[in-house]
Protein backbone atom coordinates (compact mmCIF):
# COMPACT_ATOMS: atom_id res chain seq x y z
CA UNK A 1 -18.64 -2.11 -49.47
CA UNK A 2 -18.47 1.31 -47.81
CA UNK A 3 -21.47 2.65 -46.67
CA UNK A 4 -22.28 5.63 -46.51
CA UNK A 5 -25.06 8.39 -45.19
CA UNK A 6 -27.25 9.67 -48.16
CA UNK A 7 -27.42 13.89 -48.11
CA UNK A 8 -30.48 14.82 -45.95
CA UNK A 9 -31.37 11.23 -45.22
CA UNK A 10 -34.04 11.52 -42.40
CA UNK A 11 -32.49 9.59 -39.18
CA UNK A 12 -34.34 6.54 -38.17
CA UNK A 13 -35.22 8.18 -34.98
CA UNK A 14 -36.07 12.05 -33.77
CA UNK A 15 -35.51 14.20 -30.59
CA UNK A 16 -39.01 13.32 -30.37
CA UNK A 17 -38.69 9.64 -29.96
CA UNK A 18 -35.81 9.77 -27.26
CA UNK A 19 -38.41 12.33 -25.31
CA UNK A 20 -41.09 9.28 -25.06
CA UNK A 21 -38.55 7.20 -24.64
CA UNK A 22 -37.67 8.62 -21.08
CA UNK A 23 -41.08 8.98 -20.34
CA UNK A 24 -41.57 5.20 -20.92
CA UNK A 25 -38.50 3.89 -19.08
CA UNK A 26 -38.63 6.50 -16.29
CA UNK A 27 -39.22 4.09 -13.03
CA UNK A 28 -37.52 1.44 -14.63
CA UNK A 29 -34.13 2.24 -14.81
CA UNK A 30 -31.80 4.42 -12.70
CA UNK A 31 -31.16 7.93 -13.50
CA UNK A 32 -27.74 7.71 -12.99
CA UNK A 33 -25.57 10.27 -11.64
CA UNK A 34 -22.86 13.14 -13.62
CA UNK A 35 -19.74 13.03 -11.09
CA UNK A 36 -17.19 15.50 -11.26
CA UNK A 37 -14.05 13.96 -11.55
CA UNK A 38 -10.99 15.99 -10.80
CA UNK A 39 -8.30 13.59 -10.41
CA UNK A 40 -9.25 12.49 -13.59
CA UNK A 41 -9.41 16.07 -14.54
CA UNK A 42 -5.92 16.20 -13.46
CA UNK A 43 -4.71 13.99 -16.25
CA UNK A 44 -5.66 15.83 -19.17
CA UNK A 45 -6.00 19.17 -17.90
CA UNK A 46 -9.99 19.00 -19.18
CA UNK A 47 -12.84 19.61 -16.72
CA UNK A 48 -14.27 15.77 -16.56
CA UNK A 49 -17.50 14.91 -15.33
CA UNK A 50 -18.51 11.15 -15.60
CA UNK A 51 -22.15 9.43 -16.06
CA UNK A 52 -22.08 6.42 -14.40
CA UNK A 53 -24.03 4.05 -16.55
CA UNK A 54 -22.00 1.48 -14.32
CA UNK A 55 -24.71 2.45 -11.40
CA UNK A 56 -27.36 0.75 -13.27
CA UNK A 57 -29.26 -2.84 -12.20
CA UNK A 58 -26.83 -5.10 -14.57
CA UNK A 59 -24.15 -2.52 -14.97
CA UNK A 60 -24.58 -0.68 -17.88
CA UNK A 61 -26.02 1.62 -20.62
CA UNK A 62 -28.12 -1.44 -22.29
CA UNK A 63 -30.58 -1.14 -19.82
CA UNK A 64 -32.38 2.49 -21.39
CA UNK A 65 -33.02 0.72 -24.66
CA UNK A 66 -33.99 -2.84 -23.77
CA UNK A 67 -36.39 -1.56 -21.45
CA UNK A 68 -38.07 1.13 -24.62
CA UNK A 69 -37.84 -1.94 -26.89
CA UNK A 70 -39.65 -3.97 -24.06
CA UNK A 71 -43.05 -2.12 -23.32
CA UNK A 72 -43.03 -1.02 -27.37
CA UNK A 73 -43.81 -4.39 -27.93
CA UNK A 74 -47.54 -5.57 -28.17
CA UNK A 75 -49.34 -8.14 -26.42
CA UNK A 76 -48.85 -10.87 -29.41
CA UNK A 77 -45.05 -10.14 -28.93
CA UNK A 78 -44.99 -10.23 -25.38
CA UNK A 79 -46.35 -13.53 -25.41
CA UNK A 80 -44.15 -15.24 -27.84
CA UNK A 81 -41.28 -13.55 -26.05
CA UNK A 82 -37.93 -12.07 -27.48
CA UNK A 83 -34.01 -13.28 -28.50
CA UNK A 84 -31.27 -11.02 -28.27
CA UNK A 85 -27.44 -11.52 -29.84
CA UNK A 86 -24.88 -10.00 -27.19
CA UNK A 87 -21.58 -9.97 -25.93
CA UNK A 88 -23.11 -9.54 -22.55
CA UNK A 89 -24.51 -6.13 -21.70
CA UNK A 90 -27.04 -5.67 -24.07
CA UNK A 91 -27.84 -10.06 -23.36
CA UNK A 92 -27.98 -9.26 -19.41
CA UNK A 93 -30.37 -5.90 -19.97
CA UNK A 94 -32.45 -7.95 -22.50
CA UNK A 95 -32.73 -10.88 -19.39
CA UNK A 96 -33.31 -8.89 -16.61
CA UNK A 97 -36.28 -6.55 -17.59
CA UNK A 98 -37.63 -9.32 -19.70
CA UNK A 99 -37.72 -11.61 -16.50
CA UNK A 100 -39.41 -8.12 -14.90
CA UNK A 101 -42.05 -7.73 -17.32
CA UNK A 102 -43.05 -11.64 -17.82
CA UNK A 103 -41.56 -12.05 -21.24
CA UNK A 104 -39.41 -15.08 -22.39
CA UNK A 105 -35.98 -14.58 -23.83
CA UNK A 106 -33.56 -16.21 -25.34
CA UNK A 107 -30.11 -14.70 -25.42
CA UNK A 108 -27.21 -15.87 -28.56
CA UNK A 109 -23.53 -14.85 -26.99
CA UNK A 110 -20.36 -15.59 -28.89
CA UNK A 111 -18.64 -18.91 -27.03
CA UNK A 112 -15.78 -16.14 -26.56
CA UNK A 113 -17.93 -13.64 -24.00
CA UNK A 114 -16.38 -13.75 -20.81
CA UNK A 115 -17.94 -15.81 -17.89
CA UNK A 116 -18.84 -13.37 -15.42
CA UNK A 117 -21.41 -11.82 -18.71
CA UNK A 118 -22.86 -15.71 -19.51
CA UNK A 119 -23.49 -16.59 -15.99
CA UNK A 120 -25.19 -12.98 -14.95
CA UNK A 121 -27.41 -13.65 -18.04
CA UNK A 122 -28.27 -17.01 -17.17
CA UNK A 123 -28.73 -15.89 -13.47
CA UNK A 124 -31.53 -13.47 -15.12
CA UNK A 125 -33.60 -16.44 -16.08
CA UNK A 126 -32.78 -16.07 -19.99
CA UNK A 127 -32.13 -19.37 -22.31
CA UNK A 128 -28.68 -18.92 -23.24
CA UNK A 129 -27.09 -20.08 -26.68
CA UNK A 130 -23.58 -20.23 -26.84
CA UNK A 131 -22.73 -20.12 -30.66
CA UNK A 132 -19.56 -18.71 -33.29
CA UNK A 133 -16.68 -16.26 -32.32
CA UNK A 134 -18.30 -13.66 -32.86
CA UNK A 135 -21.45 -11.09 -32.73
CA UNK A 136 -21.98 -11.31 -36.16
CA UNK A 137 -22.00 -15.27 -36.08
CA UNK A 138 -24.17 -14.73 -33.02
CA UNK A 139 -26.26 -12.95 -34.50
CA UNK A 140 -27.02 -15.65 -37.84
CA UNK A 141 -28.01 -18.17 -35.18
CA UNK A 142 -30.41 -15.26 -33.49
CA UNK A 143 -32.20 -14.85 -36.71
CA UNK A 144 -32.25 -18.26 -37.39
CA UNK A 145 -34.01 -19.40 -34.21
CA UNK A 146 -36.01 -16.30 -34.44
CA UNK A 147 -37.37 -17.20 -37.64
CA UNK A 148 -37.91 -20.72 -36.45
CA UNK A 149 -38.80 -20.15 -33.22
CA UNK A 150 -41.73 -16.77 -33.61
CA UNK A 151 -39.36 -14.72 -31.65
CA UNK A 152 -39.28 -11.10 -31.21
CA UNK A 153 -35.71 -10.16 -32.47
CA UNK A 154 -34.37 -7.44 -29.97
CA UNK A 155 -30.89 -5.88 -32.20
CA UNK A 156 -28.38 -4.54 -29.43
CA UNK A 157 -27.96 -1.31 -31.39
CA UNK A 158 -29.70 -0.95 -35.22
CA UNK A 159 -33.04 -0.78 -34.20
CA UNK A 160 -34.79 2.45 -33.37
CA UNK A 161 -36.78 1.76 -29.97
CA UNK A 162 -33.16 0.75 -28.66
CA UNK A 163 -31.21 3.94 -29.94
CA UNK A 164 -33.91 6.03 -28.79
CA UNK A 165 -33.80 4.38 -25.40
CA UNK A 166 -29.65 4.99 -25.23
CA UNK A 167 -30.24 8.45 -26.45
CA UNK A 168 -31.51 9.63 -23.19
CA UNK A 169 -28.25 9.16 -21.70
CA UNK A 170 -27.55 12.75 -23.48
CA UNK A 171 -30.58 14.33 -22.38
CA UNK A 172 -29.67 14.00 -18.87
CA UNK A 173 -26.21 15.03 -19.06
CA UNK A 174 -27.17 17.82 -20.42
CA UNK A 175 -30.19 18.38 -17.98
CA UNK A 176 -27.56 18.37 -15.16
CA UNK A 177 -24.70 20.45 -16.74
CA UNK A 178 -25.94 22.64 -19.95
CA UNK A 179 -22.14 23.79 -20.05
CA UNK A 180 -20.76 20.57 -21.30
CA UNK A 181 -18.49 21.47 -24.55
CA UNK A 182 -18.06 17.79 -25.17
CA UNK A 183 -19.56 14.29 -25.17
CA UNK A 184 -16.87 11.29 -25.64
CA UNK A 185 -19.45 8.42 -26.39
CA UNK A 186 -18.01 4.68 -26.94
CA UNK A 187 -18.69 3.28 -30.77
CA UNK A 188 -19.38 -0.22 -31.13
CA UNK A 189 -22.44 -0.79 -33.51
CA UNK A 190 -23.60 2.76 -32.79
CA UNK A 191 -26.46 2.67 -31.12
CA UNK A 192 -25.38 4.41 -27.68
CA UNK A 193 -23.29 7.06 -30.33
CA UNK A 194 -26.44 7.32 -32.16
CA UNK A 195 -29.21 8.22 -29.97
CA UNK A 196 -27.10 10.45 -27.79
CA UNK A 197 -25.98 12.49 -30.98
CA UNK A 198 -29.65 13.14 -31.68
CA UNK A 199 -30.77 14.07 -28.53
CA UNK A 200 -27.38 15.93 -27.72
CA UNK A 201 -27.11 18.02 -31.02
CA UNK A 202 -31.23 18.88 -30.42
CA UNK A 203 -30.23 20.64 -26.92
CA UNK A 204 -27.10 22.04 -28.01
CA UNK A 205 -26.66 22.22 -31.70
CA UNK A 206 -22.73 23.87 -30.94
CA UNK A 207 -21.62 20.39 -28.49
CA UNK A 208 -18.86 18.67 -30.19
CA UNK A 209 -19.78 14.84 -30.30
CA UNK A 210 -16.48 12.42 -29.94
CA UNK A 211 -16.59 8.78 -31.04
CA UNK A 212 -14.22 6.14 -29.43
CA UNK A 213 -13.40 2.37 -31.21
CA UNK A 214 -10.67 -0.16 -30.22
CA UNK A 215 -8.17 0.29 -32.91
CA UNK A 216 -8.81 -3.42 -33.61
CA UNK A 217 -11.84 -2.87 -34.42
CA UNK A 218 -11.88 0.19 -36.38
CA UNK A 219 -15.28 -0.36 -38.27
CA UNK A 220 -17.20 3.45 -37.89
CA UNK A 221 -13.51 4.82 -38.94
CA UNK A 222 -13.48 2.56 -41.98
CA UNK A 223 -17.27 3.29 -42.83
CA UNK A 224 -16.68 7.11 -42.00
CA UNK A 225 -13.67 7.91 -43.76
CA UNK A 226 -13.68 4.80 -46.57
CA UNK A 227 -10.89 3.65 -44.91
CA UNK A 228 -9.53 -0.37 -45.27
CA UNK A 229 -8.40 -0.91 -41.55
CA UNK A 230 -7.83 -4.38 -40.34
CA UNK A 231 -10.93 -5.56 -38.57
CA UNK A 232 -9.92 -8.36 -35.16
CA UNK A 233 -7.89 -9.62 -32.91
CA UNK A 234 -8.39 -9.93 -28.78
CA UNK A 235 -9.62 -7.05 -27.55
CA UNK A 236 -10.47 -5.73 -23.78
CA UNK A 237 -13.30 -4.18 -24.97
CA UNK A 238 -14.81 -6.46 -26.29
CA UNK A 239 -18.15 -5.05 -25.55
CA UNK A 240 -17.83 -2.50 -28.60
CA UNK A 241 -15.48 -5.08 -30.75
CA UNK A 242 -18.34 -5.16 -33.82
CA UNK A 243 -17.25 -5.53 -37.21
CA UNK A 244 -20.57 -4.40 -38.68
CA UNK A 245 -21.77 -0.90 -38.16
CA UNK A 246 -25.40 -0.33 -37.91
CA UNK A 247 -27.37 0.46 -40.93
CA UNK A 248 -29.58 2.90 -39.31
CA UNK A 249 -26.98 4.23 -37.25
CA UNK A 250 -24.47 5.08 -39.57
CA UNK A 251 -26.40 7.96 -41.32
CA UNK A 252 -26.34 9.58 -37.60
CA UNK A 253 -22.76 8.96 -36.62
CA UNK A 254 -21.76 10.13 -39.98
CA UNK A 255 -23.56 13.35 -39.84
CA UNK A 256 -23.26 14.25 -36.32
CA UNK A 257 -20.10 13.16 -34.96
CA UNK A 258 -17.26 15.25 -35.18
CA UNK A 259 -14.45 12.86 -35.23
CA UNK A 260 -13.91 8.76 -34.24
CA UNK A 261 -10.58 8.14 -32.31
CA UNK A 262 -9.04 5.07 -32.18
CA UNK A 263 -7.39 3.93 -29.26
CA UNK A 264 -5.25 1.32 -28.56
CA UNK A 265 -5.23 -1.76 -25.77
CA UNK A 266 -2.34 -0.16 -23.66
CA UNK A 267 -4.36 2.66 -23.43
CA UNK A 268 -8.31 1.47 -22.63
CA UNK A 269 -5.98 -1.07 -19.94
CA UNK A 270 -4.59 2.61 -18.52
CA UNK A 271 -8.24 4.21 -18.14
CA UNK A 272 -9.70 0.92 -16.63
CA UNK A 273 -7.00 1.36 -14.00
CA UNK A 274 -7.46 5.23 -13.68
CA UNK A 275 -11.10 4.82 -13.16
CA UNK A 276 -10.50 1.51 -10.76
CA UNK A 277 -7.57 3.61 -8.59
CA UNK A 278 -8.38 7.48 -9.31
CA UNK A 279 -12.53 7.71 -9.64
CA UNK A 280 -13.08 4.61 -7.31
CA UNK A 281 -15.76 2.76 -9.76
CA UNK A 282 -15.50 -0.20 -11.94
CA UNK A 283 -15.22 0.30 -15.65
CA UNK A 284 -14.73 -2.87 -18.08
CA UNK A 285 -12.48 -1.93 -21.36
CA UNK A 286 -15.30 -0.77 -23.00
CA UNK A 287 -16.82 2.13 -20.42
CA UNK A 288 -13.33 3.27 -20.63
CA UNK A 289 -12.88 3.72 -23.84
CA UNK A 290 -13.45 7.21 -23.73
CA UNK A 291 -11.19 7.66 -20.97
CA UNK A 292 -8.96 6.28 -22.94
CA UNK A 293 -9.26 8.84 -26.07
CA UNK A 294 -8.44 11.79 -23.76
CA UNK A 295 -5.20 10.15 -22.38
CA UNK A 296 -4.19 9.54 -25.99
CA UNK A 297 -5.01 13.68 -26.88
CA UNK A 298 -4.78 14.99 -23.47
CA UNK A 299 -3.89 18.72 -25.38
CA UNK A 300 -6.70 18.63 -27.01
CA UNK A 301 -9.51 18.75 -24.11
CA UNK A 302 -7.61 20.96 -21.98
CA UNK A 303 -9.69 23.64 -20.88
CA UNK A 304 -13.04 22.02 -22.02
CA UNK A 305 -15.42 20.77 -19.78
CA UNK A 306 -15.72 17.47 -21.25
CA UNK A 307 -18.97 14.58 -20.49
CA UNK A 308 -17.63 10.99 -20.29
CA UNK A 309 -20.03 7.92 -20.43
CA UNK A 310 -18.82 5.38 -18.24
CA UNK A 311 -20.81 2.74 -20.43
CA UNK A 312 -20.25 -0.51 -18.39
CA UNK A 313 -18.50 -1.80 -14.94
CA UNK A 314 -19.11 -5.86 -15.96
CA UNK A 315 -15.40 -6.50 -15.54
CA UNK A 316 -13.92 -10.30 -14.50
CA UNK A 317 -12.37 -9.33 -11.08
CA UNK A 318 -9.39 -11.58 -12.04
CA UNK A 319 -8.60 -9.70 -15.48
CA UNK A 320 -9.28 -6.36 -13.54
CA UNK A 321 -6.61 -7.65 -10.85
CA UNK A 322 -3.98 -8.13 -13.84
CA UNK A 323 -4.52 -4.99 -15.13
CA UNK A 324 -3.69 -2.80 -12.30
CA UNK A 325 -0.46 -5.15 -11.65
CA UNK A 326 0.60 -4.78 -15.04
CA UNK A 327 -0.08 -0.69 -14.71
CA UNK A 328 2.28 -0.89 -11.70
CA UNK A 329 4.68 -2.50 -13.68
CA UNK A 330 4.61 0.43 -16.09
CA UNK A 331 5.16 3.10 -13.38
CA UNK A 332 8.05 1.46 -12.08
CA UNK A 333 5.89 0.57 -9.00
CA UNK A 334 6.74 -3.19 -9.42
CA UNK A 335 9.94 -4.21 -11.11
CA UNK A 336 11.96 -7.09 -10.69
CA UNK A 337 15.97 -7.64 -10.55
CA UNK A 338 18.21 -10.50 -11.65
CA UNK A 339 21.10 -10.73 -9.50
CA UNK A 340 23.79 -12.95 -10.58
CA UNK A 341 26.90 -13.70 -7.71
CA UNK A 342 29.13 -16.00 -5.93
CA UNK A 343 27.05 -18.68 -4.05
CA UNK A 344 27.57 -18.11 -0.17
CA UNK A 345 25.76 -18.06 3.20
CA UNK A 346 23.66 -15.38 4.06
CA UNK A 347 23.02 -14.22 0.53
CA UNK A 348 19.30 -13.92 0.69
CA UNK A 349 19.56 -12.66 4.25
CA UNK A 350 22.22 -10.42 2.99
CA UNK A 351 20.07 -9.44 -0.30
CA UNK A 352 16.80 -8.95 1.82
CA UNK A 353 18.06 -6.65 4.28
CA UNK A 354 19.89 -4.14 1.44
CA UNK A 355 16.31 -3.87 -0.14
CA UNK A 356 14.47 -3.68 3.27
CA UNK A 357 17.02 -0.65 3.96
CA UNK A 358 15.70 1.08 0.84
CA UNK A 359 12.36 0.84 1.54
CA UNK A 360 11.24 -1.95 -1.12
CA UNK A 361 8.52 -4.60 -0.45
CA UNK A 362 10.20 -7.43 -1.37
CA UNK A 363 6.92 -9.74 -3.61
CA UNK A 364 8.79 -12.69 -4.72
CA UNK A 365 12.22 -15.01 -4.55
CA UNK A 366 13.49 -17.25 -7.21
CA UNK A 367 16.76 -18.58 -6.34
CA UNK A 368 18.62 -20.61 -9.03
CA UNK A 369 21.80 -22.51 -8.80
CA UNK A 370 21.11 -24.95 -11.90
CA UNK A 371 20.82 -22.64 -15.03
CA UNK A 372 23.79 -23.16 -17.36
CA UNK A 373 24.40 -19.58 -17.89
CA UNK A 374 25.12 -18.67 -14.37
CA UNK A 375 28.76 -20.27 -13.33
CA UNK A 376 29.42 -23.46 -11.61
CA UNK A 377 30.04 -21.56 -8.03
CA UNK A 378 27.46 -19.15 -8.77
CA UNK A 379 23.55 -18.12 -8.20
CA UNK A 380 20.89 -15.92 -9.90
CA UNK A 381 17.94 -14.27 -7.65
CA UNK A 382 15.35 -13.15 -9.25
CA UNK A 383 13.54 -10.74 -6.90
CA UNK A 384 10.17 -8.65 -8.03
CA UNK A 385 9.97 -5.46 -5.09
CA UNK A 386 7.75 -3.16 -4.90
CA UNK A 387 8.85 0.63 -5.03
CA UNK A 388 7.66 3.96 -4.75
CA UNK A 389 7.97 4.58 -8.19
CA UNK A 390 10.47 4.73 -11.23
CA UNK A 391 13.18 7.17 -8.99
CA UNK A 392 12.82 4.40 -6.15
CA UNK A 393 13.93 1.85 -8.56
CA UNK A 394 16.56 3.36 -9.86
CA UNK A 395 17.82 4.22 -6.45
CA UNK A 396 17.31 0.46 -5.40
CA UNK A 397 19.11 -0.69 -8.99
CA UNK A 398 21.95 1.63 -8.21
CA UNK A 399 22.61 0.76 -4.25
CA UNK A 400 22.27 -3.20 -5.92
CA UNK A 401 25.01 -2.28 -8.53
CA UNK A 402 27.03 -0.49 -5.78
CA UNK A 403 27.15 -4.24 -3.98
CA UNK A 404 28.21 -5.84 -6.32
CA UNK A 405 25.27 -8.03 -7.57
CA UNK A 406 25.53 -6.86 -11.13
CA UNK A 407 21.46 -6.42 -11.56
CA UNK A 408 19.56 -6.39 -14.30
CA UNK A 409 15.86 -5.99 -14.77
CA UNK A 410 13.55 -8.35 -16.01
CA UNK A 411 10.68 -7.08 -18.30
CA UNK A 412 6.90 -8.43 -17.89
CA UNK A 413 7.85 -11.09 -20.37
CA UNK A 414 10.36 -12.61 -18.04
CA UNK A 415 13.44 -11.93 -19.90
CA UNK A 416 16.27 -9.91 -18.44
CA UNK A 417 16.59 -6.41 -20.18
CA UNK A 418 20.17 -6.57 -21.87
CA UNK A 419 23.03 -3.88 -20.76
CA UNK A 420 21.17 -2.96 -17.61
């Protein structure tokens, strides 16, 4: 079923709320900074400034509302403590100030959450329950040990102490530049989209509010527009890969958010590099997401001076280390040749000093006499350079042609690319 916002519903929270909201966290978490960010900028021909939720104690946004949802709670709550269902941001916030105020926790992450999120957690002195694929499975066994258990259930995003606590994100953006035009806000459940439209459309009723979902996990679109979307798959941001929008936050996002782009995982893997390589910071697929929406539209913010949210920087370094590879590999920057010719002395020798004259790094060697397809007297090389850039490596593919090695390139895959 399709849900959908009721005309002149009240909103489960108020500009009101998010303003004793900061009050209550202030001390507690970092006011992060707004960065300018012109080679971003540079992109998309927008005027970018970034808030680097990345800054904060366990890396991102979650922090604001855990920490409302925290000291809301009474002293009969505090002592039977709290349980959380996460993918890993919301679990580590949840952890950390709960350690900092004395209260137990329990955290429920999908077995799928990546390690680096399940071992910061742990490292926070939360009991952690591994259980389903999940956040919505997660979240069953949350309830269910809740119930059991007299815990305090802390919802990463459909609760109002925790959208009021994300909400004054907004507030300070627009504290430090009043001249935003828009706000690109990551969707997952809603809660970070929610509270920031509230407090954002209270201070400037004209700013245009911009929602960003992996297109695998298209749920705001589908509950927006009564749309039928496929819902899944393997996503790099998974921290906003829910396939349940938020009761309570729905009525918000549908009345105050302008539009909800989808973007794809080529792109969020392009915006984790740009902010890794061009803005120096860390972003995991998530905090780039709305990175990501202006490379897909870069026409359409050109001019505007446009507020990202750099959500989260909990990244795997190893998965951060493919990524920018496999973004050199799109700009030409790495690309590998098969070379197929007569087997003689002084072929590699031969092979490496052509390429050194170019100017290409050669990376790796892999030099077969064996494979069926090459003849009897023959060899393939397969050897992955590094260039300057796509020009470079057509320059090096040429001068390789010119020698008579017959080269062909090899996609990602590992399969030579026919007729070149």
């Amino acid at each position: 079923m399709t849900l959908q916002a009721k005309p002149n519903e009240p909103f489960a929270i108020t500009p009101q709320d998010i303003e004793a909201a900061a009050r209550r966290i202030e001390g507690h978490v970092l006011r992060t900074p707004l960065v300018p960010a012109p080679r971003l900028s540079e992109l998309t021909g927008a005027t970018i400034l970034v808030k680097h939720e990345n800054m904060q104690a366990t890396a991102s946004f979650k922090e604001r509302g855990a920490v409302n949802k925290l000291l809301s709670l009474d002293e009969d709550e505090t002592a039977r403590g709290v349980i959380a269902m996460s993918a890993g941001n919301h679990a580590q916030a949840v952890a950390y100030h709960a350690r900092r105020f004395g209260i137990p926790a329990t955290i429920v992450m999908p077995e799928t959450t990546p390690l680096v999120k399940v071992e910061n957690t742990r490292s926070h002195g939360a009991r952690v329950v591994l259980y389903g694929e999940t956040l919505y499975e997660s979240a069953q066994k949350a309830r269910e040990l809740a119930n059991a258990e007299g815990l305090v259930f802390v919802h990463p995003y459909d609760d109002p102490a925790v959208m009021a606590g994300q909400g004054t994100i907004a507030q300070e953006m627009l504290d430090d530049d009043p001249d935003l035009d828009v706000l690109i806000i990551p969707l997952g459940g809603g809660g970070l989209m929610a509270g920031n439209a509230v407090a954002a459309k209270a201070l400037k009723p004209e700013i245009e509010l911009i929602g960003v979902e992996a297109a695998l996990y298209p749920s705001f679109f589908n509950a927006v527009n009564a749309e039928d979307l496929a819902i899944g798959g393997a996503t790099l941001a998974e921290g906003i890969a829910v396939k349940t929008v938020g009761v309570q936050t729905l009525p918000i996002v549908s009345s105050l958010v302008s539009d909800i782009v989808l973007v794809s995982e080529d792109l969020i893997e392009r915006a984790v590099n740009a902010y890794a390589c061009l803005q120096h910071t860390l972003a995991e697929g998530a905090g780039a997401a709305g990175l990501a929406a202006m490379l897909k539209e870069p026409q359409r913010y050109a001019g505007r001076k446009v507020g990202l949210v750099l959500c989260g920087g909990n990244i795997d370094t190893r998965l951060l280390a493919a990524i920018m590879v496999r973004e050199l590999e799109r700009e030409d920057r790495i690309v590998a040749f098969r070379l197929t010719t007569s087997d003689r002395p002084g072929l590699l020798g031969k092979v490496a000093s052509l390429l050194g004259d170019q100017g290409a790094n050669i990376l790796e060697v892999s030099h077969g006499r064996l494979f069926l397809d090459v003849p009897a007297k023959g060899v393939s090389l397969d050897v992955t350079v590094e260039t300057r850039g796509a020009a470079h490596s057509q320059a090096i593919e040429a001068m390789l042609r010119a020698n008579g090695f017959a080269p062909h390139r090899v996609l990602p895959r590992g399969l030579a690319e026919p007729g070149r």
